[in-house]
C-alpha atoms as a PDB file:
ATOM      1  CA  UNK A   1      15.182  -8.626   0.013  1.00  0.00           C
ATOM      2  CA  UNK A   2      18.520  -6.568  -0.302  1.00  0.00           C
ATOM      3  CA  UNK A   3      20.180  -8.592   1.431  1.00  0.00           C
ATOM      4  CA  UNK A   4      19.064 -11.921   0.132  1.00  0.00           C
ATOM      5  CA  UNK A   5      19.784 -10.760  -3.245  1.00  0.00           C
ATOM      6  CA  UNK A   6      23.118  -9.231  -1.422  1.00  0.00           C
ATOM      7  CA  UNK A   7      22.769  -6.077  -2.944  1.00  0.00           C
ATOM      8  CA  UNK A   8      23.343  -2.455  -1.539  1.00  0.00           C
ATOM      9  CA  UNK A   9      20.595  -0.292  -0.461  1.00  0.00           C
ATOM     10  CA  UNK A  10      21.240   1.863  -3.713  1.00  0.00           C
ATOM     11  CA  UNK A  11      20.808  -0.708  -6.384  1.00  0.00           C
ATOM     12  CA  UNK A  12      17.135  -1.652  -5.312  1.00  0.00           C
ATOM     13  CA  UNK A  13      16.102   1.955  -7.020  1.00  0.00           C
ATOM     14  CA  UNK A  14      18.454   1.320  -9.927  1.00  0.00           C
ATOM     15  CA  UNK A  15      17.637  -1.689 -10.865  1.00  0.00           C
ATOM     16  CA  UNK A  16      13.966  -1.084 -10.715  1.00  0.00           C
ATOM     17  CA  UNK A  17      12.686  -3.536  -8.558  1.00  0.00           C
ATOM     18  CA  UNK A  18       8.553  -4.378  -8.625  1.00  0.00           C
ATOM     19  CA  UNK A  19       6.480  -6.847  -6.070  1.00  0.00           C
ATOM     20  CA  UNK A  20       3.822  -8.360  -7.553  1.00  0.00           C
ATOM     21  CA  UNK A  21       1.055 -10.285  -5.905  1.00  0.00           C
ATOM     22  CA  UNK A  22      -1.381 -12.703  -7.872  1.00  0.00           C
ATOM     23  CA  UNK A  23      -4.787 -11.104  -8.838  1.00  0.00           C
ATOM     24  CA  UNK A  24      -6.049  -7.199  -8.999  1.00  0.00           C
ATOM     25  CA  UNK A  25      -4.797  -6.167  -4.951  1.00  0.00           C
ATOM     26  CA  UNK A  26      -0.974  -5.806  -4.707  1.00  0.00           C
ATOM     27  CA  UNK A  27      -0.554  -7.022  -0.747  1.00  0.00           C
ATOM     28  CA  UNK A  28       3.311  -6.319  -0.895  1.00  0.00           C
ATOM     29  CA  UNK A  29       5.572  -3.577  -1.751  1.00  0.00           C
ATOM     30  CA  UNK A  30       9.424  -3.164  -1.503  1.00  0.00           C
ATOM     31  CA  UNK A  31      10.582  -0.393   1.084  1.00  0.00           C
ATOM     32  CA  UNK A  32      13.211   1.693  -0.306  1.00  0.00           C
ATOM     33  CA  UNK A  33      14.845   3.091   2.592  1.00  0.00           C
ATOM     34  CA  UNK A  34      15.525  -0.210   4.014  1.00  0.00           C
ATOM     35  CA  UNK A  35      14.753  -3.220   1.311  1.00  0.00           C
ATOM     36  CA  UNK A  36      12.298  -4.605   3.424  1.00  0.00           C
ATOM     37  CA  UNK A  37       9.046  -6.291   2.170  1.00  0.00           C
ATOM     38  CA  UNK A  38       6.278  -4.876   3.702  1.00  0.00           C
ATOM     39  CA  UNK A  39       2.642  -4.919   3.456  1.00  0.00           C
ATOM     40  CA  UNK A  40       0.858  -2.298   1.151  1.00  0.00           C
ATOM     41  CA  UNK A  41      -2.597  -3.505   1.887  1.00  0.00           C
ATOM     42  CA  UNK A  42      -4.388  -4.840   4.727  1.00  0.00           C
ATOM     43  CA  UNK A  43      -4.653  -8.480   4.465  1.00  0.00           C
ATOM     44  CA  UNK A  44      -8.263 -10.205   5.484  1.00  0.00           C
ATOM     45  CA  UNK A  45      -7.079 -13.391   6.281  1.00  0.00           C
ATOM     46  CA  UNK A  46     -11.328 -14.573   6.236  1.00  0.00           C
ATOM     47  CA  UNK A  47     -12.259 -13.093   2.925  1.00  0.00           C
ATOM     48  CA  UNK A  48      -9.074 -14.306   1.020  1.00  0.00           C
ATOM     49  CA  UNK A  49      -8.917 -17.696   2.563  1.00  0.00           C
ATOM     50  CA  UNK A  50     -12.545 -18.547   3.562  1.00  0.00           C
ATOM     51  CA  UNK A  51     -12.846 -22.148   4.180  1.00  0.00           C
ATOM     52  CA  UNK A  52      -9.228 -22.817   3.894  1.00  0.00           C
ATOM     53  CA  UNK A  53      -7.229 -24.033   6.830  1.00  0.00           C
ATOM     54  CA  UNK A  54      -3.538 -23.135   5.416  1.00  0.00           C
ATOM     55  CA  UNK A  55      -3.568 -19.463   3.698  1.00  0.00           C
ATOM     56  CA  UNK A  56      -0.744 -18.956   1.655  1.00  0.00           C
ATOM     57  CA  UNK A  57       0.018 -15.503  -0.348  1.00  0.00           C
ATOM     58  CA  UNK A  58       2.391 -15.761  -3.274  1.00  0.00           C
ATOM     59  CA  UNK A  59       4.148 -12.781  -4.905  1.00  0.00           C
ATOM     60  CA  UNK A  60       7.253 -12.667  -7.521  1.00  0.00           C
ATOM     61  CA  UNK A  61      10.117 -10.119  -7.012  1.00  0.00           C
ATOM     62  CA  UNK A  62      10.492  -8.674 -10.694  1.00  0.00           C
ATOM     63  CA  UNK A  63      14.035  -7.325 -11.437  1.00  0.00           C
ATOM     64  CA  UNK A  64      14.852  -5.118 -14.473  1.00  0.00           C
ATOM     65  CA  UNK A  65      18.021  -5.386 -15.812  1.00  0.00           C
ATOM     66  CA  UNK A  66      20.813  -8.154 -15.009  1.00  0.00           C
ATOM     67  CA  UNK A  67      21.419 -10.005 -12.174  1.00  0.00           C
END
């Protein structure tokens, strides 16, 4: 995400970054040390997408302050 954004390792925690998955269970989460998204929750393909061929998890990257 850091370096799609291209920012610097140190401006993730600055700017306050926040993942956030639709519904209650936040799948995703931002890794500090290296500005990787990463899973935060184990993802059951079969209970979220029962019936569904394609399964497709959306989540916004929320930035605080000015791009």
């Amino acid at each position: 995400v850091a370096k799609d954004l291209g920012l610097q390792l140190p401006e993730i925690s600055d700017r306050g970054f926040r993942i956030v998955s639709e519904g209650r269970t936040q799948y995703f989460a931002l890794h500090g040390k290296t500005g990787h998204l990463v899973t935060a929750e184990r993802i059951d393909r079969e209970q979220l997408c029962e019936r569904v061929q394609q399964c497709v998890l959306r989540c916004e990257l929320i930035v605080e302050g000015q791009m």
